[in-house]
N, C-alpha and C. Protein backbone atom coordinates (compact mmCIF):
# COMPACT_ATOMS: atom_id res chain seq x y z
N UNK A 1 -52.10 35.73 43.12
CA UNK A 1 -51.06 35.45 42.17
C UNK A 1 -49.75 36.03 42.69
N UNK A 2 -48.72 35.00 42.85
CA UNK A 2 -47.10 35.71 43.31
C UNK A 2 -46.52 36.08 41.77
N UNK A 3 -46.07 37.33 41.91
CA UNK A 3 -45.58 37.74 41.12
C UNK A 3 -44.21 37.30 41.06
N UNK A 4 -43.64 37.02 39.77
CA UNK A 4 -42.58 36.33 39.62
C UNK A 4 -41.45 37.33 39.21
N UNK A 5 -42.08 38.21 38.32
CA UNK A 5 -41.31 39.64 37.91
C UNK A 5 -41.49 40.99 38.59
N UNK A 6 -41.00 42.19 38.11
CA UNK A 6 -41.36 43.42 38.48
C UNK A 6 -42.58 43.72 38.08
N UNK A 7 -42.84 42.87 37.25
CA UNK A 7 -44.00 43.42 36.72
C UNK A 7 -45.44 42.20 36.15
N UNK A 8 -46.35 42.53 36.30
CA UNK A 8 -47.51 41.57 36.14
C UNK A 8 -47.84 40.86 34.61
N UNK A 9 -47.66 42.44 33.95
CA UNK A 9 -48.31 42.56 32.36
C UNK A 9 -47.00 41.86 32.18
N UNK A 10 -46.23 40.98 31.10
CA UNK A 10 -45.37 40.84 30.91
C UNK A 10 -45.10 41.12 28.89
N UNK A 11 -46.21 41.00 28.42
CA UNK A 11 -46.21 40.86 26.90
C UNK A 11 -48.01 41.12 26.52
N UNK A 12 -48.08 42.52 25.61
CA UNK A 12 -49.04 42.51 25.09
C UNK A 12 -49.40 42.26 23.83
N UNK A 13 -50.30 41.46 23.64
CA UNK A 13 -51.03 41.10 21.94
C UNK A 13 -51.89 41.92 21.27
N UNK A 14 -52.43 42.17 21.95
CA UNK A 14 -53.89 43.29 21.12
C UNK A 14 -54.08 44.06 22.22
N UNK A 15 -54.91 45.42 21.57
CA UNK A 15 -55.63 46.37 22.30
C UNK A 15 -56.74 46.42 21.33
N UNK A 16 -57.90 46.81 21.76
CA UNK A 16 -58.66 47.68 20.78
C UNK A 16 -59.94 47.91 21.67
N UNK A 17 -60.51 48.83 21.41
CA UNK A 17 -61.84 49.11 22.00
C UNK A 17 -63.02 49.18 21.60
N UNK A 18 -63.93 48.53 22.34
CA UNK A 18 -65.04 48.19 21.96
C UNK A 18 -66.33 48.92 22.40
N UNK A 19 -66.89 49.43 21.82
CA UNK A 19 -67.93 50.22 21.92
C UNK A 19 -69.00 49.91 22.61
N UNK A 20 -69.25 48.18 23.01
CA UNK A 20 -70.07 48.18 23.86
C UNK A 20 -72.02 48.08 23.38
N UNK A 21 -71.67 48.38 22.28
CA UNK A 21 -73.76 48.30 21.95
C UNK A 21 -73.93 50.26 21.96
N UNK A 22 -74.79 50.16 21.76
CA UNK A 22 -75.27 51.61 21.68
C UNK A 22 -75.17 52.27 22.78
N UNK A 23 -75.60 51.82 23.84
CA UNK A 23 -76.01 52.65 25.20
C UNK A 23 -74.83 52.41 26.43
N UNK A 24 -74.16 51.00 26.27
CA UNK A 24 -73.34 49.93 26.95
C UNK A 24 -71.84 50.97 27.55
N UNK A 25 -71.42 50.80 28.62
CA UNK A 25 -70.56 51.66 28.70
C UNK A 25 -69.19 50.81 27.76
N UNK A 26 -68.77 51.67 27.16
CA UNK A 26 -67.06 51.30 26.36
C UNK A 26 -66.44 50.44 27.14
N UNK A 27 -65.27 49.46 26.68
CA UNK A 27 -64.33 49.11 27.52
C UNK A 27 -63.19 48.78 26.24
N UNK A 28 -61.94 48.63 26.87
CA UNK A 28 -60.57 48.17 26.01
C UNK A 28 -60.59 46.73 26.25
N UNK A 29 -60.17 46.27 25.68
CA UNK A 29 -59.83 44.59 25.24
C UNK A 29 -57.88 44.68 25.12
N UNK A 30 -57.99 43.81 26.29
CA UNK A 30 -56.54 43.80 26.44
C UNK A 30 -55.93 42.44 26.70
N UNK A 31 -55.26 41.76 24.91
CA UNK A 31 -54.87 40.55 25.49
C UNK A 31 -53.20 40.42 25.55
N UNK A 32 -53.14 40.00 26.62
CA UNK A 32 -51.44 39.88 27.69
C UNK A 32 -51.41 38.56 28.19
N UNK A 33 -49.92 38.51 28.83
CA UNK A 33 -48.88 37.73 29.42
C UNK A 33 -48.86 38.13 30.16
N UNK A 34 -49.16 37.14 30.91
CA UNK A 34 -48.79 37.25 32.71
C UNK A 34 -47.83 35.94 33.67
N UNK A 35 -46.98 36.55 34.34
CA UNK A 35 -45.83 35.24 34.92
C UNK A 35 -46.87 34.60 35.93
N UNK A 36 -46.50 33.35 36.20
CA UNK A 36 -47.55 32.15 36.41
C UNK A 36 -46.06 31.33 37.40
N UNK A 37 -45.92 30.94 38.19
CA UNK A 37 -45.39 30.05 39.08
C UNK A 37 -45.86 28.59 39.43
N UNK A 38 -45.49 27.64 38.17
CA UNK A 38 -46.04 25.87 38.65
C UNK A 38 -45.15 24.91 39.28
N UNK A 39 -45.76 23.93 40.19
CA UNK A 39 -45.09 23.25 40.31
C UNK A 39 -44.49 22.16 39.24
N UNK A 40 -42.92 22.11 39.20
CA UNK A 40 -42.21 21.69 38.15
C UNK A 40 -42.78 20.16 37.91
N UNK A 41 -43.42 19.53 38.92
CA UNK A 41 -44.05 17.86 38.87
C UNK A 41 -45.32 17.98 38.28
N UNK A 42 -46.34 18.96 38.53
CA UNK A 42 -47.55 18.68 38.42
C UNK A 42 -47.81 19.58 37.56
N UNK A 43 -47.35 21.04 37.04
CA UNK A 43 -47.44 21.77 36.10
C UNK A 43 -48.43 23.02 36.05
N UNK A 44 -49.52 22.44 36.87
CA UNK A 44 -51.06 23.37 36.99
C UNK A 44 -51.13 23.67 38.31
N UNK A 45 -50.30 23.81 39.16
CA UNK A 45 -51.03 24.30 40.25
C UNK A 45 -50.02 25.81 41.02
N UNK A 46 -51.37 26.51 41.11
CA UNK A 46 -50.25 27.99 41.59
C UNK A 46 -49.74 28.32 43.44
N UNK A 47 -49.00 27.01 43.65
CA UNK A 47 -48.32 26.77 44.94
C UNK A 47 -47.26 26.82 44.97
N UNK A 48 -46.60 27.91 44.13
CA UNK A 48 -45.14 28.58 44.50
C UNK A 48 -44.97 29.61 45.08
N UNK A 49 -44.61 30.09 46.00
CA UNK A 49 -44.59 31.12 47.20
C UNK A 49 -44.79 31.27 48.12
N UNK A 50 -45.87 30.02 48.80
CA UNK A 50 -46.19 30.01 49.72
C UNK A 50 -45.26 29.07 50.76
N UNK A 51 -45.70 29.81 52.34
CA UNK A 51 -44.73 29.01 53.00
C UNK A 51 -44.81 28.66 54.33
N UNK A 52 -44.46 27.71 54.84
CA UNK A 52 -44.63 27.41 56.14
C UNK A 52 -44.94 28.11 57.16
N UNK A 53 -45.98 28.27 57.72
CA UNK A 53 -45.66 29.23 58.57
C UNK A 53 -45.49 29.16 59.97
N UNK A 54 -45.32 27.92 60.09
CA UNK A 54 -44.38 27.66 61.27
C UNK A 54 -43.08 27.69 61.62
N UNK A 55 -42.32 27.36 60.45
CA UNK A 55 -40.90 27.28 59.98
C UNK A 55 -40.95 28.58 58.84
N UNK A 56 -41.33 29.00 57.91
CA UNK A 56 -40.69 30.15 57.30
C UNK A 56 -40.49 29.20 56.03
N UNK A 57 -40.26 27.93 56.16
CA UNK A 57 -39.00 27.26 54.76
C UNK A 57 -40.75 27.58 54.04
N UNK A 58 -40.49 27.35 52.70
CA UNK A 58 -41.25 27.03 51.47
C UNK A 58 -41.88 26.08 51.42
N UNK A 59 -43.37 25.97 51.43
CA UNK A 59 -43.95 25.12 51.64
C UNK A 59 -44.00 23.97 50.08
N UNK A 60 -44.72 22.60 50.28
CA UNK A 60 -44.40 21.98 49.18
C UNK A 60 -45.63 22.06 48.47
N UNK A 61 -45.41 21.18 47.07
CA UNK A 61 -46.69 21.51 46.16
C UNK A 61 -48.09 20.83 47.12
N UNK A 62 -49.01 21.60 47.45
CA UNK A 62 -50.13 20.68 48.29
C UNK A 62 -50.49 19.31 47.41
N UNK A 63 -50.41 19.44 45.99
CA UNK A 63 -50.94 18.25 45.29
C UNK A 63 -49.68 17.01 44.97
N UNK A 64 -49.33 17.52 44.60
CA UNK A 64 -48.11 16.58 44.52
C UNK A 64 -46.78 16.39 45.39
N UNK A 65 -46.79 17.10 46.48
CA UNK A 65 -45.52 17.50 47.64
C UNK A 65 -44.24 17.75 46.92
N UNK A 66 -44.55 18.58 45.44
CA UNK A 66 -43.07 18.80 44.69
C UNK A 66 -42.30 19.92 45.45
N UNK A 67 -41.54 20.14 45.53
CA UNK A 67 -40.79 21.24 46.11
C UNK A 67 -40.37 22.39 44.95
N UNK A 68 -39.99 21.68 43.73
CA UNK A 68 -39.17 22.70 42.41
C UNK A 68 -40.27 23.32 41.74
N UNK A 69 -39.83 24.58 41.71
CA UNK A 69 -40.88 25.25 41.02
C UNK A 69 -40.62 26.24 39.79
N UNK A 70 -41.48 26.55 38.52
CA UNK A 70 -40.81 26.78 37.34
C UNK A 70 -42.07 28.27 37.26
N UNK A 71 -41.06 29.21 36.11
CA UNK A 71 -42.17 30.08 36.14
C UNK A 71 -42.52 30.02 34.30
N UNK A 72 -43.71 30.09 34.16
CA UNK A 72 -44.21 30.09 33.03
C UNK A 72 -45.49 31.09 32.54
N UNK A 73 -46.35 31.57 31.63
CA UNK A 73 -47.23 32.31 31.35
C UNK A 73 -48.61 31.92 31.30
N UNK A 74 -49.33 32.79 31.61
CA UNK A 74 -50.73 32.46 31.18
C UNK A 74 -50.94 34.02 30.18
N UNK A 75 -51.88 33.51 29.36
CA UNK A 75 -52.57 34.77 28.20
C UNK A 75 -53.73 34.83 28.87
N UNK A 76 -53.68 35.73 28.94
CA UNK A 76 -54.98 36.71 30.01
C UNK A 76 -55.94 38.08 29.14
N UNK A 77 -57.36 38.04 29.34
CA UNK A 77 -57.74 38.98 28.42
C UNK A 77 -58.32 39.59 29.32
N UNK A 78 -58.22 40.95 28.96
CA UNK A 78 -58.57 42.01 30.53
C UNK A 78 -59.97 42.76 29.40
N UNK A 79 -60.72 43.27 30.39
CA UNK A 79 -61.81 44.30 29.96
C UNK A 79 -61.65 45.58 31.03
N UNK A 80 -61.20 46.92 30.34
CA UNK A 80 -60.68 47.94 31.17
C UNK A 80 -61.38 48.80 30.36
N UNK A 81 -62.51 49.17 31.54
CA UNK A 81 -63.35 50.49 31.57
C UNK A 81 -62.89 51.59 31.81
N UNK A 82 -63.84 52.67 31.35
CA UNK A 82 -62.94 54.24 31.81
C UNK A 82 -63.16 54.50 33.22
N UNK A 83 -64.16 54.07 33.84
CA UNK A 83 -64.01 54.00 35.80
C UNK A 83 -62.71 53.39 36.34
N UNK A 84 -62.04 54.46 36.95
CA UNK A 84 -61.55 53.82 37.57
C UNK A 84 -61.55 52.64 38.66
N UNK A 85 -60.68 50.91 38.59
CA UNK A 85 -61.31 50.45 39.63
C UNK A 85 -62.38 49.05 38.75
N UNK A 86 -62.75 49.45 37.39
CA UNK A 86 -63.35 48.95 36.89
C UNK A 86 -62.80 48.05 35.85
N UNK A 87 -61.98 46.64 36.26
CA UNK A 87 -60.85 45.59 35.27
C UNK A 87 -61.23 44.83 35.70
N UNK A 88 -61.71 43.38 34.32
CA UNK A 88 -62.46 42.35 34.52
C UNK A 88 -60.92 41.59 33.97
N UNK A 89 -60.33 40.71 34.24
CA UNK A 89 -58.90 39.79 33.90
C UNK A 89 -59.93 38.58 34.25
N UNK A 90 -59.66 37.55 32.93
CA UNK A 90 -59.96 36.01 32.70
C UNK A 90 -58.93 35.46 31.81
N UNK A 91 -58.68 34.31 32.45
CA UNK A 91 -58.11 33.60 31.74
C UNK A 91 -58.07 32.58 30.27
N UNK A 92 -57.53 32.73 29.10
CA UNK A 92 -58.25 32.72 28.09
C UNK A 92 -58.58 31.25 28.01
N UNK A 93 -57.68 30.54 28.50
CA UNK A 93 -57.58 28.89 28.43
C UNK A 93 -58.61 28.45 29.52
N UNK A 94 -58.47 28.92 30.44
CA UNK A 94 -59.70 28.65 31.21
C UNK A 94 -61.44 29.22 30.55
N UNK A 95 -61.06 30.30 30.24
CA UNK A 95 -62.45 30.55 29.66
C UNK A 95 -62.84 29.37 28.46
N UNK A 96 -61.96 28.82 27.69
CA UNK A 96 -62.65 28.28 26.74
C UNK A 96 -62.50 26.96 27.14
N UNK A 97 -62.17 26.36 28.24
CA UNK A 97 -62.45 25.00 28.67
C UNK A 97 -64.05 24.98 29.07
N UNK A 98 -64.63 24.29 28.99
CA UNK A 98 -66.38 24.25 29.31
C UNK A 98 -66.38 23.89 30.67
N UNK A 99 -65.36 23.43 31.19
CA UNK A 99 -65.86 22.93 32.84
C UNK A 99 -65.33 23.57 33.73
N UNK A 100 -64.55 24.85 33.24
CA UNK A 100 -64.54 26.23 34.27
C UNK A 100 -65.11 27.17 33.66
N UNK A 101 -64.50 27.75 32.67
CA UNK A 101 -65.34 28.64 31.73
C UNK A 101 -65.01 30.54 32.74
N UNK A 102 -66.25 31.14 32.99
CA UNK A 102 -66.14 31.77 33.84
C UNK A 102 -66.52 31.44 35.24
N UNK A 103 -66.17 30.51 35.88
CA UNK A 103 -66.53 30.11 37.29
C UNK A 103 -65.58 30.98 38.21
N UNK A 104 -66.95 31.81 39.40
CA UNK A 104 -66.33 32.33 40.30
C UNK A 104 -65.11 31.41 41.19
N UNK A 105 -63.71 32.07 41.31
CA UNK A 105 -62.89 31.15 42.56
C UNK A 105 -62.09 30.42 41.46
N UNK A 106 -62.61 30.09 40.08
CA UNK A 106 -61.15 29.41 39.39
C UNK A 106 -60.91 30.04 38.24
N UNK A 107 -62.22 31.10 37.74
CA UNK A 107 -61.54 32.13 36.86
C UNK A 107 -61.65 33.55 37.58
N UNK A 108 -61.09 33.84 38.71
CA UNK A 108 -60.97 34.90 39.03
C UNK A 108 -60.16 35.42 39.57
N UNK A 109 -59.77 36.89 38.68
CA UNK A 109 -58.07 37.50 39.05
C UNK A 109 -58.56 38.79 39.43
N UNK A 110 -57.70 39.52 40.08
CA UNK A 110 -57.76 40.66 40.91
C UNK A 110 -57.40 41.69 39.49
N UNK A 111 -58.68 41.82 39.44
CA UNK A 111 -58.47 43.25 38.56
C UNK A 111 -57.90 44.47 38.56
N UNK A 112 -57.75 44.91 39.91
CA UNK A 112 -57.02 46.10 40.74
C UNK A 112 -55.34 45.81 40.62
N UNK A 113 -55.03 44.89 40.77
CA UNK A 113 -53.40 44.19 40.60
C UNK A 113 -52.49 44.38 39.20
N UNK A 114 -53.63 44.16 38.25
CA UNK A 114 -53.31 44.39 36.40
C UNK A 114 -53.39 46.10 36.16
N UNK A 115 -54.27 46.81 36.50
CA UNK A 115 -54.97 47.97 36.83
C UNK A 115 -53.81 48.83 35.91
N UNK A 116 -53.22 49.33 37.08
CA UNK A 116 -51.71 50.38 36.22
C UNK A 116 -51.42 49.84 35.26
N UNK A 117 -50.70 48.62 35.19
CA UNK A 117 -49.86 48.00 33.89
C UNK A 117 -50.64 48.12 32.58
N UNK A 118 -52.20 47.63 32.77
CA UNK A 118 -53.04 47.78 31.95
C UNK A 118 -53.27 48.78 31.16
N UNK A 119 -53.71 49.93 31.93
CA UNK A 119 -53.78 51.46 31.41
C UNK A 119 -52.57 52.11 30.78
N UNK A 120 -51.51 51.67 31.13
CA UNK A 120 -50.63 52.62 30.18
C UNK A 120 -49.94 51.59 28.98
N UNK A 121 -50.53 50.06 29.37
CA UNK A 121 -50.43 49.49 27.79
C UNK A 121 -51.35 50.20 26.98
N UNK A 122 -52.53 50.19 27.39
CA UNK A 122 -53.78 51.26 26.22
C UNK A 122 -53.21 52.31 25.54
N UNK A 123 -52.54 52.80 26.41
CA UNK A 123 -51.95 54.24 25.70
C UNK A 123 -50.26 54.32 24.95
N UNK A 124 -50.17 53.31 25.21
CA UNK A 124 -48.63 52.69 24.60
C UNK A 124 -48.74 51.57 23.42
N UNK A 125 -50.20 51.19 23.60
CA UNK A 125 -50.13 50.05 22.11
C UNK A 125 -50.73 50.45 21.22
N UNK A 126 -50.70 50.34 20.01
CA UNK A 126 -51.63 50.56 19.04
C UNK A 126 -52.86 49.64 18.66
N UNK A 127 -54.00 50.04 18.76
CA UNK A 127 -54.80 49.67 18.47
C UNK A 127 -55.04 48.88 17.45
N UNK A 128 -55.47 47.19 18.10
CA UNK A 128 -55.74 45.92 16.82
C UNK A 128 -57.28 45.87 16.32
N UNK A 129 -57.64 46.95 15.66
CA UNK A 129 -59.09 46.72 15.37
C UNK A 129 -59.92 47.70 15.53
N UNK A 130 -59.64 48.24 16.58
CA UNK A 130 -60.74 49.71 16.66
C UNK A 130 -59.71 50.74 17.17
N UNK A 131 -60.12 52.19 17.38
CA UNK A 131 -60.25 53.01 18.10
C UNK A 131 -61.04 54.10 18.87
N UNK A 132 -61.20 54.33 19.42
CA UNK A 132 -61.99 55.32 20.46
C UNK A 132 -61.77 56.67 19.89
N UNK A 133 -63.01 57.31 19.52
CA UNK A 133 -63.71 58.34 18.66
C UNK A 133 -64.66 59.02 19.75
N UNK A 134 -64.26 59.80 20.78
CA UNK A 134 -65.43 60.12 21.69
C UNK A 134 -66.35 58.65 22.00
N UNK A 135 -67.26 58.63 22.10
CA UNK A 135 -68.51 57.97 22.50
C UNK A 135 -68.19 56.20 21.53
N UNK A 136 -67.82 56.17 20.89
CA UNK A 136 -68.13 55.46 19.24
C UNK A 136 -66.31 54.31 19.35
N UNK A 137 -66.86 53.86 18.80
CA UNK A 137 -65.40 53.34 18.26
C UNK A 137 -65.31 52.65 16.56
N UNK A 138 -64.22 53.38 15.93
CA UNK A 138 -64.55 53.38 14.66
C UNK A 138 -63.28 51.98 14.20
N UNK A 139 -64.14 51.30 13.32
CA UNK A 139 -62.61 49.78 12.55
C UNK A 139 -62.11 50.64 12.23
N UNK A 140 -60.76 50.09 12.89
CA UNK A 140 -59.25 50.39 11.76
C UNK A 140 -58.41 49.25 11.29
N UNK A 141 -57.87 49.01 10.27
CA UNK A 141 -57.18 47.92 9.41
C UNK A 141 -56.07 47.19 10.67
N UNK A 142 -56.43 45.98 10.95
CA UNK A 142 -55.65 45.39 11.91
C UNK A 142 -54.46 45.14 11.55
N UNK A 143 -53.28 45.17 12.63
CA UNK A 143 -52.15 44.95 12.65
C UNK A 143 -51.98 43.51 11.89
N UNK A 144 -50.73 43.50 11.67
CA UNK A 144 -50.76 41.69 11.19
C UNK A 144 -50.03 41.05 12.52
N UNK A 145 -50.54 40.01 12.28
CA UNK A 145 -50.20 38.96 13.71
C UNK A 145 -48.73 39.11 13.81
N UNK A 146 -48.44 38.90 15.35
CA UNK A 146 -46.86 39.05 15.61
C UNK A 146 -46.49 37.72 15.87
C-alpha cells in the first residue's frame, strides 16, 4: 500500500476490546480509514505509485493504461493483540463480498505498517462497547454513532 499521507490510520470509528472466549488470548477491534490511491478510469485498482523502471516516469494503470490517479479510503478493521507484532488488518468491503471474503493475496494488509498508528489510537479512543478489566472485558454503554 503507497501511502498517500503522513500517516496510514487516517480516521477512527470504534475501539473496543474483546475478550476473546474464556481461555482465547484478548485482542482490540479497531475500525479505521485508511488512504487508498485509484486509478481515476477504473476506480479499483491500487496502481498509483508505481513506476517505470526503466525510465523513472510513472507507470500507467496496468488495467486500464489510465495515467490520473485519485486518492480515496478504504474502512479497515484491525485485530491488535497485546504481542507485540501481532495485527490482523482486513478489509471490511472485501470481507463481506463472498468472492474474496478473507482470501490470502486480496485480503491481505501488512499488519506491522498499521502497528504504531494502531496502538496509540487504543489508548487515545474511547472505548465503543467494552473495556479491558485485567484478563476480562467488561460492556460499557456505547458511544452514539458519529
Amino acid at each position: 500500500m503507497k501511502r498517500t499521507e503522513d500517516k496510514l490510520v487516517t480516521a477512527v470509528h470504534q475501539v473496543a476490546y474483546h475478550r476473546n472466549g474464556i481461555g482465547g488470548a484478548g485482542f482490540h477491534a479497531v475500525l479505521f480509514d485508511t488512504p487508498y490511491e485509484v486509478c481515476s478510469n477504473c476506480k479499483g485498482h491500487d496502481s498509483a505509485g508505481w513506476t517505470n523502471a526503466a525510465t523513472g516516469a510513472p507507470a500507467p494503470c496496468p488495467h486500464c493504461k489510465g495515467t490520473t490517479f485519485e486518492t480515496s479510503s478504504i474502512r479497515m478493521l484491525a485485530m491488535v493483540f497485546d504481542e507485540p507484532g501481532h495485527v490482523a488488518v482486513v478489509d471490511v468491503a472485501k470481507l463481506s463480498d463472498p468472492a474474496v471474503g478473507v482470501a490470502f493475496g486480496v485480503n491481505s494488509w501488512r499488519g506491522d505498517q498499521f502497528e504504531p498508528e494502531l496502538r496509540a489510537a487504543i489508548v487515545a479512543t474511547e472505548s465503543d462497547g467494552s473495556v479491558r478489566v485485567g484478563p476480562f472485558a467488561i460492556p460499557t454503554k456505547r458511544r452514539s454513532p458519529q
